[in-house]
N, C-alpha and C. Protein backbone atom coordinates (compact mmCIF):
# COMPACT_ATOMS: atom_id res chain seq x y z
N UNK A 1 0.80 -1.18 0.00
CA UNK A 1 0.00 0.00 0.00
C UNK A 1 0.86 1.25 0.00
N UNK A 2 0.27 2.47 -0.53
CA UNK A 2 1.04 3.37 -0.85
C UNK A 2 0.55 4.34 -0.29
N UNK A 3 1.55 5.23 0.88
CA UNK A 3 1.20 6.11 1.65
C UNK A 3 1.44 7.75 1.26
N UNK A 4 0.16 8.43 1.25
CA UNK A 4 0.66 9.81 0.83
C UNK A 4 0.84 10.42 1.98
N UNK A 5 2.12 11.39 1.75
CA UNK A 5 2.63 12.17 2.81
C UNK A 5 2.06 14.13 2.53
N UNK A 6 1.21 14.17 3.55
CA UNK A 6 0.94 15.28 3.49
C UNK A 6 1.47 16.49 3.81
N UNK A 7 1.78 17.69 3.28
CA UNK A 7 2.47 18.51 2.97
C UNK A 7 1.92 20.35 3.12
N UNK A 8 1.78 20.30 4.63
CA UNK A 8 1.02 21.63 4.81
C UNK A 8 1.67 22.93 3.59
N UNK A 9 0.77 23.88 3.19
CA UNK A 9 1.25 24.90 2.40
C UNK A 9 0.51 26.24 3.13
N UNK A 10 1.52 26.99 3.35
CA UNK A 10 0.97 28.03 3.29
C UNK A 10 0.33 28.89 2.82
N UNK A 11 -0.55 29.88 3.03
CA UNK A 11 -1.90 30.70 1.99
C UNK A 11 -0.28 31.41 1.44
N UNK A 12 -0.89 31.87 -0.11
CA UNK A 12 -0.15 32.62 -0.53
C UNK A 12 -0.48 34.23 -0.52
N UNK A 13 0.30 34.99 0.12
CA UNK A 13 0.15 36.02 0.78
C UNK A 13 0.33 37.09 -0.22
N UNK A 14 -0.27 38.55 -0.81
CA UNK A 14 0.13 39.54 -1.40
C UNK A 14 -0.11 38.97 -3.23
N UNK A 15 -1.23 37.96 -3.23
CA UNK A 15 -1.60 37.76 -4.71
C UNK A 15 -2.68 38.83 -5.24
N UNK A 16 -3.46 39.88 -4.45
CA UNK A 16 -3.95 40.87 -4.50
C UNK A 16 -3.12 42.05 -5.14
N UNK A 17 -1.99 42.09 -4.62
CA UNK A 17 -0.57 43.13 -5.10
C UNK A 17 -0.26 42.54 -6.47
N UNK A 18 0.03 41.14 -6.68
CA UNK A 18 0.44 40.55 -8.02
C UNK A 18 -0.60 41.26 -9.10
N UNK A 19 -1.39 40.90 -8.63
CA UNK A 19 -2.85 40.99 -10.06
C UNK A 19 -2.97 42.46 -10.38
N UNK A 20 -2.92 43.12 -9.16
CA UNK A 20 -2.65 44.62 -9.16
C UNK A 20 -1.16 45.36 -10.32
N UNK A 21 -0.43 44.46 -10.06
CA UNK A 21 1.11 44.93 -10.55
C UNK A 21 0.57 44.74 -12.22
N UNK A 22 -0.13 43.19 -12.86
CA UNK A 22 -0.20 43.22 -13.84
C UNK A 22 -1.22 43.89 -14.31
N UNK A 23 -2.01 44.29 -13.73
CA UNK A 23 -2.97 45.80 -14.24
C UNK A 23 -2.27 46.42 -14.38
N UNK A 24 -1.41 47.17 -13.97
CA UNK A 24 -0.86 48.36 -14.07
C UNK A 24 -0.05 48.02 -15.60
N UNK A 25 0.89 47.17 -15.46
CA UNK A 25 1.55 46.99 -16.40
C UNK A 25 1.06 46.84 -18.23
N UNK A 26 -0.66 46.02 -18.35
CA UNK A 26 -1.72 46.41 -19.11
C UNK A 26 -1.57 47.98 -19.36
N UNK A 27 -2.20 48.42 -18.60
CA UNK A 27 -2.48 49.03 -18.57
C UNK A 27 -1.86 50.44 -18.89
N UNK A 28 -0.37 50.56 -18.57
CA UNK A 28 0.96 51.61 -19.16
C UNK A 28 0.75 50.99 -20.78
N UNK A 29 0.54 49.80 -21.02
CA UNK A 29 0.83 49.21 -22.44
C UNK A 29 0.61 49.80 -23.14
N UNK A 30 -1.05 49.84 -22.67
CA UNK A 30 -2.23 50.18 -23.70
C UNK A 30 -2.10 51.92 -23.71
N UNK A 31 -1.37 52.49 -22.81
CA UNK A 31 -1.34 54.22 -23.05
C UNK A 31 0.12 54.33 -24.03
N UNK A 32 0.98 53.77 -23.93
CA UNK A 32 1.96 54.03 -24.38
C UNK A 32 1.87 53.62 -25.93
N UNK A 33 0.91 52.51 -26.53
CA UNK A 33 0.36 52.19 -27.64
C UNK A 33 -0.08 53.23 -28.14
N UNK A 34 -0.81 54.06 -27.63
CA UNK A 34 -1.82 55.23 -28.15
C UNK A 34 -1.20 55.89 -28.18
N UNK A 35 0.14 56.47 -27.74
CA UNK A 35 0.72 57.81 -27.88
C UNK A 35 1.45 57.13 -28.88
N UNK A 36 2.03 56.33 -29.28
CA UNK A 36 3.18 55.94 -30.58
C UNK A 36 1.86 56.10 -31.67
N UNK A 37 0.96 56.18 -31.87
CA UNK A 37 0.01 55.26 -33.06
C UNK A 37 -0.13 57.27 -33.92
N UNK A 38 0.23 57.46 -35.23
CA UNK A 38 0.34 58.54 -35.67
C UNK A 38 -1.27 58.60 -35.91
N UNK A 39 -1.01 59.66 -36.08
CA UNK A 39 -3.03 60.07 -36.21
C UNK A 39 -3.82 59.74 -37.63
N UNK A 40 -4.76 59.89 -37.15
CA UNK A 40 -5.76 58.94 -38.19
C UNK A 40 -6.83 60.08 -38.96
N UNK A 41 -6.88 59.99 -40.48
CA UNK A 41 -7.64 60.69 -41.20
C UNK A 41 -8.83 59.73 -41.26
N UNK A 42 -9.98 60.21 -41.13
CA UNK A 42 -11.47 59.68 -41.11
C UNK A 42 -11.87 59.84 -42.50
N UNK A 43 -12.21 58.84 -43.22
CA UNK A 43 -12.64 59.00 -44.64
C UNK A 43 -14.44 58.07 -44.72
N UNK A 44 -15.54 58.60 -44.70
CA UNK A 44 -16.62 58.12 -44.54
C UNK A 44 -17.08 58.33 -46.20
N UNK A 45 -17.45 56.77 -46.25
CA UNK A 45 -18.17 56.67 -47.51
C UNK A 45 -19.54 56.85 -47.72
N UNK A 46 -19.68 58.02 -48.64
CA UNK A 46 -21.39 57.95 -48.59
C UNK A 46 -21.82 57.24 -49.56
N UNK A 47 -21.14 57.52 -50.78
CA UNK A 47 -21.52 56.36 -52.09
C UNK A 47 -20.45 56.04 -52.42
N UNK A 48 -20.40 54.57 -52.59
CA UNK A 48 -19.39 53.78 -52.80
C UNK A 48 -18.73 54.13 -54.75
N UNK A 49 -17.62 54.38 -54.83
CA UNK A 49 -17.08 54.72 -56.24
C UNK A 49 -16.74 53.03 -56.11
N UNK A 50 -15.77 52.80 -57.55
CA UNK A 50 -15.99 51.95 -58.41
C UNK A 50 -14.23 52.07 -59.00
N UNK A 51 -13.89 50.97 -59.20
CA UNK A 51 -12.17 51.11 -60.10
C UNK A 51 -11.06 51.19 -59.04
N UNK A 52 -9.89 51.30 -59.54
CA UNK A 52 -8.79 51.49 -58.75
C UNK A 52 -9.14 52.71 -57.79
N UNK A 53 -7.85 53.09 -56.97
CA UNK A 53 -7.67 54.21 -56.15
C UNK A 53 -6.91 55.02 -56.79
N UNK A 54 -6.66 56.16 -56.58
CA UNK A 54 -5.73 57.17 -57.33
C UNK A 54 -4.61 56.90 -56.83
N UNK A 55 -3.09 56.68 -57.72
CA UNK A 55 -1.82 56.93 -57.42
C UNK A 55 -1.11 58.20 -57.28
N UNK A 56 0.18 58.11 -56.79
CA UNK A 56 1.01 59.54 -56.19
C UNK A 56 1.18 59.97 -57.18
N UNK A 57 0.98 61.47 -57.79
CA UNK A 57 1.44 61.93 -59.01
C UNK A 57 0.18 62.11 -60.13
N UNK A 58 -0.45 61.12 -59.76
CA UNK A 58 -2.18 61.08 -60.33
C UNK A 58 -2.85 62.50 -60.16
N UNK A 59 -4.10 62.64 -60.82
CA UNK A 59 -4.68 64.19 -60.89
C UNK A 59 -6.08 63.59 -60.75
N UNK A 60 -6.15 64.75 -59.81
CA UNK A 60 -7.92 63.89 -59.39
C UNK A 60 -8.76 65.11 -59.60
N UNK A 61 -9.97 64.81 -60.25
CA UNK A 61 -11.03 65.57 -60.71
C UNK A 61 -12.36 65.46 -60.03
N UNK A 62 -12.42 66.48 -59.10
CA UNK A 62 -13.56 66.18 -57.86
C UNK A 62 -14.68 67.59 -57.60
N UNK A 63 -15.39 67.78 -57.03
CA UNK A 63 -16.26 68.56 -56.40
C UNK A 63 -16.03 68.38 -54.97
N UNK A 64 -15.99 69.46 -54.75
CA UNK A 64 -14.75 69.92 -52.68
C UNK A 64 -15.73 70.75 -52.49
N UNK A 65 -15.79 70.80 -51.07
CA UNK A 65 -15.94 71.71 -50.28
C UNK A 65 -15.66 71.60 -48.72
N UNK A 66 -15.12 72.48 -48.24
CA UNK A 66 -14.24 72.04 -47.14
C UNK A 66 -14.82 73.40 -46.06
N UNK A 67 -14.83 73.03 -44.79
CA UNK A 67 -14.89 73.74 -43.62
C UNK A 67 -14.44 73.29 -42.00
N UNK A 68 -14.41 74.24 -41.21
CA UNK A 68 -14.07 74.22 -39.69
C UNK A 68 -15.50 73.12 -38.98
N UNK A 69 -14.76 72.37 -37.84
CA UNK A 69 -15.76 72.35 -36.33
C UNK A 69 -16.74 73.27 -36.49
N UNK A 70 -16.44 74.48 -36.19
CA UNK A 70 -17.53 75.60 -35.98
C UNK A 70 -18.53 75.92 -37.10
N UNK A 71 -18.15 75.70 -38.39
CA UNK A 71 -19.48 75.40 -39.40
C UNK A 71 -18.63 75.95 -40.19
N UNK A 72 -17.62 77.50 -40.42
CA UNK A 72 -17.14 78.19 -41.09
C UNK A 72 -16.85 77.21 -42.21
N UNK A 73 -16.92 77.85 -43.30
CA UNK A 73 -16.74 77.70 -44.82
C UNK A 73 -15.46 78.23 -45.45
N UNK A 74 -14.03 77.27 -44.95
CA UNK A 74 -13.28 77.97 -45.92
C UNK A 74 -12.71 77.70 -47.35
N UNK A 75 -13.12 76.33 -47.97
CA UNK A 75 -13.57 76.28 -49.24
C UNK A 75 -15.02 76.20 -49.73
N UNK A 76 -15.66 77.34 -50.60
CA UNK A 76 -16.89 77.13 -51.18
C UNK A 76 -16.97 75.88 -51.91
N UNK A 77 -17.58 74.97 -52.37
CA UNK A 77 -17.71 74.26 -53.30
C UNK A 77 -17.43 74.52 -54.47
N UNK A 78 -16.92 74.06 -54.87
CA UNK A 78 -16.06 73.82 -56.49
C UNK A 78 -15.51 72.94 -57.40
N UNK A 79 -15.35 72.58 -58.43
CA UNK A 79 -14.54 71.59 -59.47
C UNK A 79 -13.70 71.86 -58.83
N UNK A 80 -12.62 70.93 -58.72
CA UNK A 80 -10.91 71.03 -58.90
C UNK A 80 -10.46 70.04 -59.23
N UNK A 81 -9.21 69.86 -60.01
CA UNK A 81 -8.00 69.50 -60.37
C UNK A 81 -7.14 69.33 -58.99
N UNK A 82 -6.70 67.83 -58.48
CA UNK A 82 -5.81 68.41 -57.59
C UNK A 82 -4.44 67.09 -58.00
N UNK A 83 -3.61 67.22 -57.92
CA UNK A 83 -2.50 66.56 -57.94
C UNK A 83 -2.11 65.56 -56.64
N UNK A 84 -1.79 64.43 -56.78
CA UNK A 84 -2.13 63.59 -55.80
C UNK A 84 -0.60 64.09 -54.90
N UNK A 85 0.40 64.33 -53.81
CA UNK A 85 1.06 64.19 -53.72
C UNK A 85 1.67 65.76 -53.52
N UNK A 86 1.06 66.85 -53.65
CA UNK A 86 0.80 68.43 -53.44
C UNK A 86 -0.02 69.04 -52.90
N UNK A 87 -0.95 68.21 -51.54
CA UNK A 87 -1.60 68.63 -51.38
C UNK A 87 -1.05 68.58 -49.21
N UNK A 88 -1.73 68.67 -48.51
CA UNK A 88 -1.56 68.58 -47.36
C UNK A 88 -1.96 67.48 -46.65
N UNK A 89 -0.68 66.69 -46.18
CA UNK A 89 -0.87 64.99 -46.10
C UNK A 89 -1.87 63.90 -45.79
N UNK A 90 -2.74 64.82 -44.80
CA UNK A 90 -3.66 63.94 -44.50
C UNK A 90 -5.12 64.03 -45.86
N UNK A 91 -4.73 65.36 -46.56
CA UNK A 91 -5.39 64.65 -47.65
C UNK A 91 -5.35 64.10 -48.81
N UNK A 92 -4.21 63.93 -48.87
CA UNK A 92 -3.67 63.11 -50.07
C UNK A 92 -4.00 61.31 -49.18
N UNK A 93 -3.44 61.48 -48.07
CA UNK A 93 -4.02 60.50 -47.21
C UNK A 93 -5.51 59.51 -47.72
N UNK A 94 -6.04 60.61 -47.35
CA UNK A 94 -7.84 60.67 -48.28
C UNK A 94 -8.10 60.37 -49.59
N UNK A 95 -7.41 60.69 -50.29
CA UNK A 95 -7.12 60.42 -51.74
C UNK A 95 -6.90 59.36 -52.05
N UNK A 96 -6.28 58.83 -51.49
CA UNK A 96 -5.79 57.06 -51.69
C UNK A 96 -6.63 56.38 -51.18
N UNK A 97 -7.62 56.43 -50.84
CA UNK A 97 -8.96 55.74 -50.09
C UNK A 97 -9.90 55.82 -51.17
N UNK A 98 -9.92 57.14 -51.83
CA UNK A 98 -11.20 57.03 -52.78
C UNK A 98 -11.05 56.20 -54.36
N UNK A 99 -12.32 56.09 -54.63
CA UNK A 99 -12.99 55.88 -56.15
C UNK A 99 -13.36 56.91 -56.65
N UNK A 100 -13.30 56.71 -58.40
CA UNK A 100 -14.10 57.33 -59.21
C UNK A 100 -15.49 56.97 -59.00
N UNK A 101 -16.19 58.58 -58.75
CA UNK A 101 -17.81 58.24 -58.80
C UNK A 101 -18.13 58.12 -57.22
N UNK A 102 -17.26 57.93 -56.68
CA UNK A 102 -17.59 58.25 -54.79
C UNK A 102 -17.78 59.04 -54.30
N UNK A 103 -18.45 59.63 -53.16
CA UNK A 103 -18.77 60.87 -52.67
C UNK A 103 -18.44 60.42 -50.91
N UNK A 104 -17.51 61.01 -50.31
CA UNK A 104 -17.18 60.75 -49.12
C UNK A 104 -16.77 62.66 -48.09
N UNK A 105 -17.25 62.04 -46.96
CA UNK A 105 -17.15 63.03 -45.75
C UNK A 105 -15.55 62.83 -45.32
N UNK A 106 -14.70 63.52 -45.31
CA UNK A 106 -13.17 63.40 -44.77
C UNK A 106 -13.37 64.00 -43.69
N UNK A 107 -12.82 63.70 -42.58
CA UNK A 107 -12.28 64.58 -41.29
C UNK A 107 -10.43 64.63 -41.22
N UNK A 108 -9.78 65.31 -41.23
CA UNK A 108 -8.44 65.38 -40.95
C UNK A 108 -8.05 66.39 -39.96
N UNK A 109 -7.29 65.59 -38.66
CA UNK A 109 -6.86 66.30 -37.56
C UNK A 109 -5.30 67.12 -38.32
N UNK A 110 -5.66 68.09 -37.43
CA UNK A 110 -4.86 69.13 -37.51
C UNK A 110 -3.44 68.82 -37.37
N UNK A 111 -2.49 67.49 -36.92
CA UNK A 111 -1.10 67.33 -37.26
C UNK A 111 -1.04 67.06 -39.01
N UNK A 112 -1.88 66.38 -39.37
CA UNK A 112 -2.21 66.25 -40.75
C UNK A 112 -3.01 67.20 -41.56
N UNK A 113 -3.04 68.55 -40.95
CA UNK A 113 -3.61 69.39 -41.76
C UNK A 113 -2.78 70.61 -42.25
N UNK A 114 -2.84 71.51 -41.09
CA UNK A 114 -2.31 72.88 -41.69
C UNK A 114 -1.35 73.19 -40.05
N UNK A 115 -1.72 71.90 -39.07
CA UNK A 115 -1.11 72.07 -37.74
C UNK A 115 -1.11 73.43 -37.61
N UNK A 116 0.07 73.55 -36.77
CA UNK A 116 0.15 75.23 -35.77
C UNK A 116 0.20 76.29 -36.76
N UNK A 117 0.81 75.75 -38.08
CA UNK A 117 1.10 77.41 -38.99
C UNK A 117 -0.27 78.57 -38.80
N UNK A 118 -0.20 79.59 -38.37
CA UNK A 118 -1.28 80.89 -38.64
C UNK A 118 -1.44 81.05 -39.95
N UNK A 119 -2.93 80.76 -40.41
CA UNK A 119 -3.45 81.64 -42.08
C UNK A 119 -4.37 82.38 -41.54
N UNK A 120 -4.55 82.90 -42.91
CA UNK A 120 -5.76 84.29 -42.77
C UNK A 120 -7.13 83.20 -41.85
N UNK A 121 -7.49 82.40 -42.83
CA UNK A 121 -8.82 81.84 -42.84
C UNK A 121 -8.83 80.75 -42.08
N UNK A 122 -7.65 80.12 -41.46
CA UNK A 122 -7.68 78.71 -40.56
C UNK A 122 -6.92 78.53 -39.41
N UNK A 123 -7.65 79.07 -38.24
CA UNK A 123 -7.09 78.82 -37.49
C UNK A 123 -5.93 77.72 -37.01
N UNK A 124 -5.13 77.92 -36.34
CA UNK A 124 -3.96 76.85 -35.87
C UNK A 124 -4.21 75.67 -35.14
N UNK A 125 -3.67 74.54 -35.15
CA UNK A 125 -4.40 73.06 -34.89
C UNK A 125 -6.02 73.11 -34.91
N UNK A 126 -6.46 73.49 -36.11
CA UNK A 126 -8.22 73.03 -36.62
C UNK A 126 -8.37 71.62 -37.36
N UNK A 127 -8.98 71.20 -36.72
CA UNK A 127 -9.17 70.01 -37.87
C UNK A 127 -9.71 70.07 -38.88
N UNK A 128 -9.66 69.51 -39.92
CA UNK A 128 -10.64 70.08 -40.95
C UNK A 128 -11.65 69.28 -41.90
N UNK A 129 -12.71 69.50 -42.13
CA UNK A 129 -13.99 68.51 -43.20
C UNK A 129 -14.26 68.77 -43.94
N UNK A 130 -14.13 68.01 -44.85
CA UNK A 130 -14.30 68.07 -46.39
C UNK A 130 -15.38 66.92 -46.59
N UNK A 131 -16.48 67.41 -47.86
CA UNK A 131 -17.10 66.65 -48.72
C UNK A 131 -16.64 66.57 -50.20
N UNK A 132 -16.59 65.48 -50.39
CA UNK A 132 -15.51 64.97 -51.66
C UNK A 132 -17.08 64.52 -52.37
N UNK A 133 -16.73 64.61 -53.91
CA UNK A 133 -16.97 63.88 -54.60
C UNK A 133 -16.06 63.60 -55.89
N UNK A 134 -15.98 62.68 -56.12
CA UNK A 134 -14.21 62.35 -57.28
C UNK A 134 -15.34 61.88 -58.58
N UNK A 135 -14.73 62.83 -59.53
CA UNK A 135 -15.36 62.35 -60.65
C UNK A 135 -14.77 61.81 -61.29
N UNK A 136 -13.20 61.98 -61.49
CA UNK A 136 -12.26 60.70 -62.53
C UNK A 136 -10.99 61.44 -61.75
N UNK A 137 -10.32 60.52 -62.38
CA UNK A 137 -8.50 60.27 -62.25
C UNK A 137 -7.82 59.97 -63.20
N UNK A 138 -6.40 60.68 -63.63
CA UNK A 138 -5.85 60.04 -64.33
C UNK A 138 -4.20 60.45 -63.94
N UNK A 139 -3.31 59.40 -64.84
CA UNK A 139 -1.95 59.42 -64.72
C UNK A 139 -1.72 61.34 -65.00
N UNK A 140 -0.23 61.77 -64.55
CA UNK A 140 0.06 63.12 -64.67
C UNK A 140 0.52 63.11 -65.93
N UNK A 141 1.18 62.20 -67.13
CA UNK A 141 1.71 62.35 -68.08
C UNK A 141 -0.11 62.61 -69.23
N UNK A 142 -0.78 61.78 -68.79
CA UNK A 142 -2.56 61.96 -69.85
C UNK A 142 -2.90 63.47 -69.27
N UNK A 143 -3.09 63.39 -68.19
CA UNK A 143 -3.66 65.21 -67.99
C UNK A 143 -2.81 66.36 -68.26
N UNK A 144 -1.59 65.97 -68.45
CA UNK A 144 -0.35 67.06 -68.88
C UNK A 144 -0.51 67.28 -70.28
N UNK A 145 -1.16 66.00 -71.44
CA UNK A 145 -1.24 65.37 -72.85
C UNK A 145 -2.27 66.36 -72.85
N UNK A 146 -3.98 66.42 -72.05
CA UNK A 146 -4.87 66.56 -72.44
C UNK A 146 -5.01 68.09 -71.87
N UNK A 147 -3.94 68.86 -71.98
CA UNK A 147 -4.65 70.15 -70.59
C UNK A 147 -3.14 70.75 -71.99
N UNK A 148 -2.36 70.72 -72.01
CA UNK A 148 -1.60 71.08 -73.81
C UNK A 148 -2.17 71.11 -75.16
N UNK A 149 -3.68 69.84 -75.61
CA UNK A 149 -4.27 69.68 -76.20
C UNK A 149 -5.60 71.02 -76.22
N UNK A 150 -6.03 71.13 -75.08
CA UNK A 150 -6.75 72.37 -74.59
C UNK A 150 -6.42 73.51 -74.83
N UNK A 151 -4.96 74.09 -74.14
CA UNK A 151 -4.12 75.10 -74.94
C UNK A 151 -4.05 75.58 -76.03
N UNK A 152 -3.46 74.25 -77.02
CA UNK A 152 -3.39 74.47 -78.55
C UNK A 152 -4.41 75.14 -79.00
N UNK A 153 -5.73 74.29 -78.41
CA UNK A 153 -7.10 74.69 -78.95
C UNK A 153 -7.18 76.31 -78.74
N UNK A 154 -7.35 76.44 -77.79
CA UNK A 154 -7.06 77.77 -77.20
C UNK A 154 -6.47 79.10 -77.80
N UNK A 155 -5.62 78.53 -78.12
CA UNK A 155 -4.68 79.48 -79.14
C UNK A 155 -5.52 79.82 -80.16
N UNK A 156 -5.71 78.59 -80.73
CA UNK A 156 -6.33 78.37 -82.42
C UNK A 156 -7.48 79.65 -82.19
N UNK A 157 -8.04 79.17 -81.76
CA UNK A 157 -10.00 79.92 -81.15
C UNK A 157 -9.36 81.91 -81.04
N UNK A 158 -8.48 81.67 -80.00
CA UNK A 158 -8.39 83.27 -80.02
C UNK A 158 -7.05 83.71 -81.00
N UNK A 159 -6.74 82.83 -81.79
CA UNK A 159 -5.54 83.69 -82.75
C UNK A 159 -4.30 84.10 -82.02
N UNK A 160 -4.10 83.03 -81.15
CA UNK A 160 -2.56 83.33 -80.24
C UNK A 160 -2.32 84.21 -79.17
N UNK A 161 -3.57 84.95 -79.05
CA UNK A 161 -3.09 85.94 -77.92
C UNK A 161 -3.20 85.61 -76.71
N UNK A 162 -2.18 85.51 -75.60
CA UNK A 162 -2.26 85.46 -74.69
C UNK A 162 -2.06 83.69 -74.12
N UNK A 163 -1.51 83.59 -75.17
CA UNK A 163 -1.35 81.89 -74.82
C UNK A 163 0.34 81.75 -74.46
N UNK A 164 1.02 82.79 -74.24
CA UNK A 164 2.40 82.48 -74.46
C UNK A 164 2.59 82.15 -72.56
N UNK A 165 2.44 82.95 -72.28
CA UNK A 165 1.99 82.38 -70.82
C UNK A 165 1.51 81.41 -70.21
N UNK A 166 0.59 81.18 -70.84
CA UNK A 166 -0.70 80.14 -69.99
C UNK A 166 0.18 78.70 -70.22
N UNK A 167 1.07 78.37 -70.94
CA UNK A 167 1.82 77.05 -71.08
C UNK A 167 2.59 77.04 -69.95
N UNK A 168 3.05 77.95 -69.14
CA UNK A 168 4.21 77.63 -67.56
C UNK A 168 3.56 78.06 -66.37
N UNK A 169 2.10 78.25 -66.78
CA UNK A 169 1.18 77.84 -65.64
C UNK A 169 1.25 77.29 -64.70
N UNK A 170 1.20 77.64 -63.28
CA UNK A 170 1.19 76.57 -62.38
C UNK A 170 -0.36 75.67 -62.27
N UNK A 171 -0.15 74.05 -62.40
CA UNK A 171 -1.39 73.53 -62.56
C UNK A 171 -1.85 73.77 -61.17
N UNK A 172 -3.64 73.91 -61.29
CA UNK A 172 -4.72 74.08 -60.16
C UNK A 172 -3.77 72.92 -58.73
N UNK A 173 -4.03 73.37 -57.27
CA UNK A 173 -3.49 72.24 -56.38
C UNK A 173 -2.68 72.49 -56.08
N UNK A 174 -1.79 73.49 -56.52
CA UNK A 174 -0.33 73.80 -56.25
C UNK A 174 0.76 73.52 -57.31
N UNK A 175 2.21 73.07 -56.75
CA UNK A 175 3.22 73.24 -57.47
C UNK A 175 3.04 71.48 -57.92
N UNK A 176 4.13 71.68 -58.80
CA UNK A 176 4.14 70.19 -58.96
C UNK A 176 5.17 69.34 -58.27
């Protein structure tokens, strides 16, 4: 027969402190996660577009209108031309999310916007919202082809005047 030898144990004392220690330690994790994680542009789809996404260097052909938190309007609604890759990061950010034929709500926080710099019209760290709608896209070498093609025309129609200029144009969006 086989005798078990019993083996008093003591309560284990300060496992309240343990469980406590690994909360804490969670818990620094999960804050120190959030401060490394770079900020996030909000891109809400209202109607879903269709086709690829636009590439860097790409020219996107949309209806904008952009404003503040507070309601202020500091782009009216408008066509534009914008160049993928010249614009202010968190919305080029945005850009790479959309379709042709989509219509989306952007939010972009202010490290990704216009941050601390002072302008006339936008206050310093504002975030900012835009309603997009993208009507097409294309490579920069076809819209450079088709916006020269326009020109020419241009010329032709008014008999040369005033076209000697308009060829070193800076395109709509900024520089290139």
């Amino acid at each position: 027969m086989s005798e078990t030898t019993r083996v008093p144990l003591p309560p284990v004392r300060g496992l309240g402190k343990l469980w406590l220690g690994v909360f804490a330690l969670v818990l620094a994790g999960v804050v120190l996660a959030g401060v490394g994680r770079p900020p996030l542009v909000a891109v809400k789809t209202l109607i879903a577009g269709s086709g690829p996404n636009p590439q860097p260097g790409d020219y996107v052909l949309m209806d904008l209108a952009g404003r503040l938190d507070n309601g202020f309007v500091f782009q009216p609604e408008a066509t534009v031309p914008l160049r993928m890759g010249s614009n202010i990061p968190g919305f080029d950010r945005a850009l790479a999310q959309m379709q042709a034929g989509g219509t989306y709500d952007v939010q972009i926080p202010p490290e990704l916007g216009y941050g601390d710099r002072k302008d006339l019209t936008i206050p310093p760290n504002s975030p900012l919202k835009f309603h997009i709608r993208v009507i097409a896209f294309e490579p920069a070498e076809q819209f450079e082809r088709q916006r020269m093609m326009m020109e020419q025309m241009r010329r032709r129609q008014s008999g040369g005047a005033g076209a000697a200029g308009a060829a070193n144009a800076t395109p709509p969006g900024g520089s290139e």
